[in-house]
Protein backbone atom coordinates (compact mmCIF):
# COMPACT_ATOMS: atom_id res chain seq x y z
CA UNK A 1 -130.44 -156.54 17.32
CA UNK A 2 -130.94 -158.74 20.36
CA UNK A 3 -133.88 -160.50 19.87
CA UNK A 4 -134.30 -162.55 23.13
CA UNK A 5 -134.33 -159.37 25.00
CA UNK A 6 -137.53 -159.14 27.78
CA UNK A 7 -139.83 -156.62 26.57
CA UNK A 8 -140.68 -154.91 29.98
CA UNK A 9 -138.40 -152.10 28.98
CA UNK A 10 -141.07 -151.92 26.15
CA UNK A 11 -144.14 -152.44 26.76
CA UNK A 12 -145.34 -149.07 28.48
CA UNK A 13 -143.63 -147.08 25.53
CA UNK A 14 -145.88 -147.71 22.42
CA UNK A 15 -143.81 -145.70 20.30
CA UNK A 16 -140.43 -146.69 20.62
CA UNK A 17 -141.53 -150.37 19.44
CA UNK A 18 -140.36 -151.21 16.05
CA UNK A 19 -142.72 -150.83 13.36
CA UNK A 20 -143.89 -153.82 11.40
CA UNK A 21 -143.08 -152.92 7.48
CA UNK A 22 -142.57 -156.45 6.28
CA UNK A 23 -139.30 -157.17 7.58
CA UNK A 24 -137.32 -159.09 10.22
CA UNK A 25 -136.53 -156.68 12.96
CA UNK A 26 -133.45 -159.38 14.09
CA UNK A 27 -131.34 -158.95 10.64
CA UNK A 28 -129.11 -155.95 9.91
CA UNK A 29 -130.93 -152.65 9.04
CA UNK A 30 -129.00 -152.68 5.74
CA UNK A 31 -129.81 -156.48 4.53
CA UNK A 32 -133.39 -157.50 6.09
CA UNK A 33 -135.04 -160.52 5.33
CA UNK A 34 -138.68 -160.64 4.71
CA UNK A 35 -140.69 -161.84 7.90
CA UNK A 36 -142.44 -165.03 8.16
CA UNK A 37 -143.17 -165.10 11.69
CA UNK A 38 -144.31 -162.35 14.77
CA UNK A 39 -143.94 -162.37 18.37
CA UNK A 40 -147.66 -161.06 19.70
CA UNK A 41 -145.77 -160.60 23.16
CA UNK A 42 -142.37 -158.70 22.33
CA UNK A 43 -144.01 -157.54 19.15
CA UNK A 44 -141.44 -158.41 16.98
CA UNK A 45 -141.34 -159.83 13.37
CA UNK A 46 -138.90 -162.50 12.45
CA UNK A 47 -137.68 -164.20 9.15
CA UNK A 48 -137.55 -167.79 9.49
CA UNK A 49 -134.10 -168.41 10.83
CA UNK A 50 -134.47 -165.74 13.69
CA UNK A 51 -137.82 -166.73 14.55
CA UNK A 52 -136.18 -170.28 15.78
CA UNK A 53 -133.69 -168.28 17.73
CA UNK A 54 -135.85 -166.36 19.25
CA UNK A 55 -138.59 -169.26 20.33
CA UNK A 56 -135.76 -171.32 21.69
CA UNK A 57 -134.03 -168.27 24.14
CA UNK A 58 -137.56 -166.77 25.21
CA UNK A 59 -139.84 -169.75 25.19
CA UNK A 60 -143.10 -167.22 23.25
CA UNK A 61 -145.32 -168.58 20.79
CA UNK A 62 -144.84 -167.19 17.14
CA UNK A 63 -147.54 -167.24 14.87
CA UNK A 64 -147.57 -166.50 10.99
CA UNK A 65 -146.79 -162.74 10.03
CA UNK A 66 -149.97 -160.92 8.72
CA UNK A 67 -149.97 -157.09 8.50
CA UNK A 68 -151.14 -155.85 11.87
CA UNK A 69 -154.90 -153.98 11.67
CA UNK A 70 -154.06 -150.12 13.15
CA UNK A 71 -157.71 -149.96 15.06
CA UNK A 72 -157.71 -153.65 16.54
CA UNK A 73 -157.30 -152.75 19.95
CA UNK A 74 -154.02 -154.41 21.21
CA UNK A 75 -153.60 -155.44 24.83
CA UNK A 76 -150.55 -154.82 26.70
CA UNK A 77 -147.85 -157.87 27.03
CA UNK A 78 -148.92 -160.40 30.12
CA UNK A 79 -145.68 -160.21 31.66
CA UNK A 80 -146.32 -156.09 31.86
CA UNK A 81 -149.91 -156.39 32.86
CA UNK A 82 -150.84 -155.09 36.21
CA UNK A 83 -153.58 -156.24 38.25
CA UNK A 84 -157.20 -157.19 36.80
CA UNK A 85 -159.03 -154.90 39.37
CA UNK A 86 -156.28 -151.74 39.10
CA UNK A 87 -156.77 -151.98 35.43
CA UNK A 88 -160.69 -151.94 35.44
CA UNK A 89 -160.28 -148.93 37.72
CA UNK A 90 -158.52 -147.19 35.06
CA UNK A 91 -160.38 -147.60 32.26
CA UNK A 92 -163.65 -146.19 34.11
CA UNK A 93 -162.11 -143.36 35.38
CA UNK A 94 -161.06 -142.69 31.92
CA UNK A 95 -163.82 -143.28 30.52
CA UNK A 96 -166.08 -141.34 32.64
CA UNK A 97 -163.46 -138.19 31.86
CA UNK A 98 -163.60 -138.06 28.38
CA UNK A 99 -167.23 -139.19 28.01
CA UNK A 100 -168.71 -135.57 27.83
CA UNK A 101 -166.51 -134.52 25.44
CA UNK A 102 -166.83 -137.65 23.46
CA UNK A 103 -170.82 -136.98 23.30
CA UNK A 104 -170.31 -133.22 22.85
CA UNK A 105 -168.32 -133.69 20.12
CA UNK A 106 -169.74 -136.65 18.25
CA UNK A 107 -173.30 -134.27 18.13
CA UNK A 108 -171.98 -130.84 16.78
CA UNK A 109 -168.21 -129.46 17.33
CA UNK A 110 -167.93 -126.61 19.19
CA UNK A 111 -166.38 -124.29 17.11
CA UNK A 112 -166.21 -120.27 16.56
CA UNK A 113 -168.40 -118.76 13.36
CA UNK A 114 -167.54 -115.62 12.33
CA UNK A 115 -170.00 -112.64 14.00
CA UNK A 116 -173.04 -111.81 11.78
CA UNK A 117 -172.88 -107.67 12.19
CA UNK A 118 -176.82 -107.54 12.19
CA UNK A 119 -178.11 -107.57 15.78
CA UNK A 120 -180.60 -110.55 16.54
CA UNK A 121 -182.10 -109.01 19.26
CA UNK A 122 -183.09 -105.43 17.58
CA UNK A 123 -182.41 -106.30 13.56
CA UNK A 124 -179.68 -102.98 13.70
CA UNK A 125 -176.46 -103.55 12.21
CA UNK A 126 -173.20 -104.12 14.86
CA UNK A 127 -171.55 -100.83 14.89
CA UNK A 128 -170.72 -100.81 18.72
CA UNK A 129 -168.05 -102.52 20.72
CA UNK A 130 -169.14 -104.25 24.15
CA UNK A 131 -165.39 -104.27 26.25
CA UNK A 132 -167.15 -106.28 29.03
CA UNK A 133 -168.70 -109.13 27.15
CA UNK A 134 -166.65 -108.68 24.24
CA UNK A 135 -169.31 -108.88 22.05
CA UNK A 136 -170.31 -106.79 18.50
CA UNK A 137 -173.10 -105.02 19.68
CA UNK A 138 -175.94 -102.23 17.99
CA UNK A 139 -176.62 -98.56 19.45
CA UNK A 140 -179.97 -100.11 20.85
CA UNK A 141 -178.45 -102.35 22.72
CA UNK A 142 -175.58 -100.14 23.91
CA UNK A 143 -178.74 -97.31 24.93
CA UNK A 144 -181.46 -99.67 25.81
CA UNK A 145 -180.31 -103.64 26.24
CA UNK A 146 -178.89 -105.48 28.59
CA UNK A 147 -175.16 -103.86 27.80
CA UNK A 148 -176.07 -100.30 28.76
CA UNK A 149 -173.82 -100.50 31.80
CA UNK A 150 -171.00 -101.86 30.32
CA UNK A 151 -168.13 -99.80 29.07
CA UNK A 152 -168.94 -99.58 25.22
CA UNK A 153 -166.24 -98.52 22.56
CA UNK A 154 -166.27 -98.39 18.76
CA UNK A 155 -165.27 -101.48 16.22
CA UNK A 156 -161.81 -99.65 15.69
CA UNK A 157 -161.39 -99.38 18.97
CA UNK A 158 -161.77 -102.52 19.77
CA UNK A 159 -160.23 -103.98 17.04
CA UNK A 160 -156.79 -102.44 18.09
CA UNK A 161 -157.45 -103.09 21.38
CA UNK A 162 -157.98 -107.01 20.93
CA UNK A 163 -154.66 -106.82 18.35
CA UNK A 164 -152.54 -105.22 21.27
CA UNK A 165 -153.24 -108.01 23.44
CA UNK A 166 -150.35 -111.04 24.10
CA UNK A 167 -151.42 -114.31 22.59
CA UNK A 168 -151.00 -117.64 24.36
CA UNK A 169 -147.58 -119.38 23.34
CA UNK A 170 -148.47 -122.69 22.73
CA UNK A 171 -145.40 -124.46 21.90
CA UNK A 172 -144.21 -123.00 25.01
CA UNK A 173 -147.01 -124.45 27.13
CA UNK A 174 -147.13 -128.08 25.39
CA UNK A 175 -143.42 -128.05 26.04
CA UNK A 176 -143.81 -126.91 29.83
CA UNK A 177 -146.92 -130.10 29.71
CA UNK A 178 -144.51 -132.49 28.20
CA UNK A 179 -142.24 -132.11 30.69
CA UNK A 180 -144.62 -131.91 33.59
CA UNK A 181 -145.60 -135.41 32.64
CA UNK A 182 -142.31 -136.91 31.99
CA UNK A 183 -141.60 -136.25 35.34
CA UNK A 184 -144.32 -137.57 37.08
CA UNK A 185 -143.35 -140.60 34.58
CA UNK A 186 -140.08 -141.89 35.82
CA UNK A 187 -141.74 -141.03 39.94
CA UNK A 188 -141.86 -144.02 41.95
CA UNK A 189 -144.16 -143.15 43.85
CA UNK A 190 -147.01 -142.65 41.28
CA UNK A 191 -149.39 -145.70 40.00
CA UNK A 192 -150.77 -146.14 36.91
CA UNK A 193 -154.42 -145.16 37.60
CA UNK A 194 -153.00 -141.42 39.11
CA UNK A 195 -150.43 -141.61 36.14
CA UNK A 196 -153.46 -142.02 33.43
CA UNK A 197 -155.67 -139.49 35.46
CA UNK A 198 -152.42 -136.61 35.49
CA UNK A 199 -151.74 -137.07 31.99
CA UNK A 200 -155.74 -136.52 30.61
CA UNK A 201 -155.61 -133.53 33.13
CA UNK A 202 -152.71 -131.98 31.61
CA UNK A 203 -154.26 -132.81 28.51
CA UNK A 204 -157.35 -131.46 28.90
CA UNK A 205 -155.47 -128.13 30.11
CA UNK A 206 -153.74 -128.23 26.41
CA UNK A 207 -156.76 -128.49 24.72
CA UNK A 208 -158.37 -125.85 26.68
CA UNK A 209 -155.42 -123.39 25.70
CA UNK A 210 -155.71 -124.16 22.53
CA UNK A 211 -159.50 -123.65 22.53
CA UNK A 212 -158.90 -119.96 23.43
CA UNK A 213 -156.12 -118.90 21.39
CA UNK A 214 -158.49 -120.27 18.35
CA UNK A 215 -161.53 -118.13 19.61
CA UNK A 216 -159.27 -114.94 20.32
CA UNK A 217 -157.33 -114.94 16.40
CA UNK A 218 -161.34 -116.01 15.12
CA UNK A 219 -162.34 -113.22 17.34
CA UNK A 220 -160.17 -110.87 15.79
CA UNK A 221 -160.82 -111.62 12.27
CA UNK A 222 -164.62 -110.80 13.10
CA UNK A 223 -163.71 -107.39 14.85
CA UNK A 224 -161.53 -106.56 11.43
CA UNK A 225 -164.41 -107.64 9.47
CA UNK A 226 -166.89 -105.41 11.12
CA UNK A 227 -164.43 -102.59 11.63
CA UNK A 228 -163.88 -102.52 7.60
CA UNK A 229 -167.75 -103.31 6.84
CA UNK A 230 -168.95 -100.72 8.88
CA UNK A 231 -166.40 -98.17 7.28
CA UNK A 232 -166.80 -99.65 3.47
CA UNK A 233 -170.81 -98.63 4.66
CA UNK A 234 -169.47 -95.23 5.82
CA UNK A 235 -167.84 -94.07 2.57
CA UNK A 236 -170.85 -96.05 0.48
CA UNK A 237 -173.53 -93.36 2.40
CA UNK A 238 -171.46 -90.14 1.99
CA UNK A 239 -170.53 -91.64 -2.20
CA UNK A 240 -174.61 -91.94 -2.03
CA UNK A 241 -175.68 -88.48 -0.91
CA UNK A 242 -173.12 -87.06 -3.75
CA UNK A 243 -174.35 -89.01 -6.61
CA UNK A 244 -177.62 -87.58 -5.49
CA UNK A 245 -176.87 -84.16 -5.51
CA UNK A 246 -174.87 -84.75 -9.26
CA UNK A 247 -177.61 -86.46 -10.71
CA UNK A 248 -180.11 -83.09 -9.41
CA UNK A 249 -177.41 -80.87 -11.35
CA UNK A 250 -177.86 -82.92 -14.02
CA UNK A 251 -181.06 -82.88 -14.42
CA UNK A 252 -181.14 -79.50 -13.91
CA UNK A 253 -178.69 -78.80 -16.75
CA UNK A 254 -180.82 -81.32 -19.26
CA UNK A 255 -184.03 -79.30 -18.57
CA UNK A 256 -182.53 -76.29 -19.41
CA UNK A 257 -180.89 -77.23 -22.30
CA UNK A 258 -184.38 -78.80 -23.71
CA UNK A 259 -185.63 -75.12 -23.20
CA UNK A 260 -182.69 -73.93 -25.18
CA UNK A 261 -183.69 -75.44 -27.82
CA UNK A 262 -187.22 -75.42 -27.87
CA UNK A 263 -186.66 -71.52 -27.91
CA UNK A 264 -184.28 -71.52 -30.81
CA UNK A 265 -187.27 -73.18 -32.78
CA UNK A 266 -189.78 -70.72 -31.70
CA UNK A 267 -187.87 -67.99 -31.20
CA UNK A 268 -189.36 -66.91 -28.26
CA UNK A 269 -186.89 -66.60 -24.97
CA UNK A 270 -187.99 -69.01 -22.14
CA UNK A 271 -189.38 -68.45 -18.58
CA UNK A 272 -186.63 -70.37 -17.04
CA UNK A 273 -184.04 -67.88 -18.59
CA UNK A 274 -185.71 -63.98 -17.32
CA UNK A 275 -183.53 -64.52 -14.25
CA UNK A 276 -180.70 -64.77 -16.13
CA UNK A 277 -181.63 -62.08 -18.63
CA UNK A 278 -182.38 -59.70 -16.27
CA UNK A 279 -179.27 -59.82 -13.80
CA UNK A 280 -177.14 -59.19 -17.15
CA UNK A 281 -176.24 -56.05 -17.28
CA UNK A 282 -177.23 -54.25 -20.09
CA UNK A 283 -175.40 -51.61 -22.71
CA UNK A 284 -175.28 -47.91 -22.24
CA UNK A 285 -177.67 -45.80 -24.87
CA UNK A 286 -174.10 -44.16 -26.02
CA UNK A 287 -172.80 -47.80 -26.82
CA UNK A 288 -175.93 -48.66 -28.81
CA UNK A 289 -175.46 -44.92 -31.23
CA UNK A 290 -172.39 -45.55 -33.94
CA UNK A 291 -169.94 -43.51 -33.71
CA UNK A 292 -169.37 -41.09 -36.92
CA UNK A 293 -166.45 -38.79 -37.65
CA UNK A 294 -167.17 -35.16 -37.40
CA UNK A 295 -166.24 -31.93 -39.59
CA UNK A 296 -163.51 -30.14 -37.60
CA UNK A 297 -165.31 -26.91 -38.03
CA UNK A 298 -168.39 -28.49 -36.43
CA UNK A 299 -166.31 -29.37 -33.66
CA UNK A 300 -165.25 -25.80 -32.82
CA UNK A 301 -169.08 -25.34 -33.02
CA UNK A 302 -169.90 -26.80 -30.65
CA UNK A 303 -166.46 -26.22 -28.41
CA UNK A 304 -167.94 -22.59 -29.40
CA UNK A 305 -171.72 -23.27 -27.66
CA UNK A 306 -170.51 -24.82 -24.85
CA UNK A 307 -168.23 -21.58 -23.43
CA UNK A 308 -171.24 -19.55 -24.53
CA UNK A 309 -174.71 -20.57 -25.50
CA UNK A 310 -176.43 -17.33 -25.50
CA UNK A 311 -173.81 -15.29 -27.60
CA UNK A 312 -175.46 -16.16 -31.24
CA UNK A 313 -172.81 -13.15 -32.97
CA UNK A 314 -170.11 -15.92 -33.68
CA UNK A 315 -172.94 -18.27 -35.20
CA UNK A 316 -173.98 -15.10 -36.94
CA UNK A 317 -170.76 -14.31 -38.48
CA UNK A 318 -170.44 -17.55 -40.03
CA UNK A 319 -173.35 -17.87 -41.48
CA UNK A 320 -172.21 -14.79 -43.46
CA UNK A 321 -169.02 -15.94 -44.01
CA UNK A 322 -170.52 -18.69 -45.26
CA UNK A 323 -172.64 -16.92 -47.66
CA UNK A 324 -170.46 -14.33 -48.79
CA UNK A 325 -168.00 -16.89 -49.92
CA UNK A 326 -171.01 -19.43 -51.74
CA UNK A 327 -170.53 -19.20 -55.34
């Protein structure tokens, strides 16, 4: 490493100085010594036999090594400094840039909650989708409030909707920033004051971007919230109403059960049960008579009365058949 090199190559790029871990930038990267002295201009730490080098070619003061403090503010070198008055003029217009911002953020960061699906304004849960001021809105406010002209849609809706849409490639915009202001870097025609004032606008363009893609995913994770709360709710109501009408069945069946078998200790049928005594059908008179076997000559009897019931001679010659035959 050349160590009486200027350091105007250096001293507008803050990062590509060498770090300050302890050792002497001036040896070899494989066999450093440990530093004993620093250059506060080139920024450069030297062991003892370097430093001399280096204090002889460049003519700088060294002073003692000490681990450099990372918020001291550190100035830029004198032989880079640009005038006192162009410099001011920076620093105001900086500061009067980032001052709201700086305030704003030092009393309460801006950042997106999740959605409470309750309504403020009416007390009604969010069941409604406001396209316009995409916004989780109730059916009051969708009927009544201040989004009744607005074109309204449902939480699914909307949720799909907001899913469909293109998000913002950041790394594709930083990289497009980056080289935006490496350009207007290396111009000649640029000073430092429009230089500083380019690069916080660019900035503040990043930040912006990145401000909106965080609202839009937030945004989306609140419509899938209130899509799924509203239809948990949904299936909750109708798994309601059912246990309802089970638990009336229920009851029912306990009620008549107790009857059961209060009436199997009294023996006495209940009220509740007529109904459903008296729509069973009942048994013929034929079914309730047992059935007997008959004498066969009874049956031609009978076969006999049927063809004729007023001709009493065949009855009449039985009967003294009968007789004539009793012992």
């Amino acid at each position: 490493m050349d160590a009486s090199r200027g350091c105007w190559d250096s001293c507008f790029i803050e990062d590509d100085l060498p770090q300050m871990d302890g050792t002497c930038d001036a040896c070899e990267p494989d066999e450093p010594q440990s530093a004993a002295w620093m250059c506060t201009l080139c920024r450069f730490a030297f062991c003892s036999s370097h430093a001399d080098k280096h204090s002889q070619s460049t003519g700088h003061q060294l002073q003692p090594y000490s681990t450099p403090d990372p918020q001291a503010e550190r100035g830029p070198p004198k032989d880079c400094q640009v005038s006192e008055n162009a410099a001011e003029g920076a620093e105001a217009t900086s500061n009067d840039e980032h001052k709201p911002s700086l305030q704003t953020g030092a009393v309460k960061r801006d950042t997106v909650t999740v959605e409470r699906l309750k309504c403020k304004e009416h007390g009604q849960e969010g069941s409604l989708y406001c396209k316009h001021d995409q916004r989780v809105i109730c059916v009051v406010c969708a009927v009544q409030g201040e989004h009744r002209e607005h074109e309204i849609i449902t939480l699914k809706e909307a949720y799909l909707w907001q899913k469909s849409k293109e998000g913002i490639d950041l790394l594709e915009r930083t990289h497009e920033i980056s080289e935006k202001i490496k350009a207007k870097w290396i111009s000649p025609d640029m000073s430092v004051e429009e230089l500083e004032q380019y690069v916080n606008q660019q900035f503040d363009e990043l930040n912006r971007l990145v401000r909106l893609e965080e609202w839009s995913v937030l945004h989306l994770v609140d419509l899938k919230e209130a899509f799924l709360t509203a239809q948990a709710a949904e299936k909750i109501s109708e798994i309601s109403v059912h246990t309802e009408k089970l638990q009336e069945e229920m009851d029912s069946i306990t009620q008549q059960l107790s009857e059961l078998d209060q009436t199997e200790q009294n023996g006495v049928a209940p009220m509740s049960l007529a109904p459903l005594l008296a729509a069973r059908p009942s048994r013929p008179p034929e079914a309730l008579v047992e059935r007997m076997p008959l004498n066969p000559d009874l049956r031609l009897r009978a076969a006999n009365q049927r063809r004729d019931p007023e001709d009493h001679s065949v009855d009449e010659e039985r009967d003294d058949a009968y007789i004539g035959h009793a012992p």
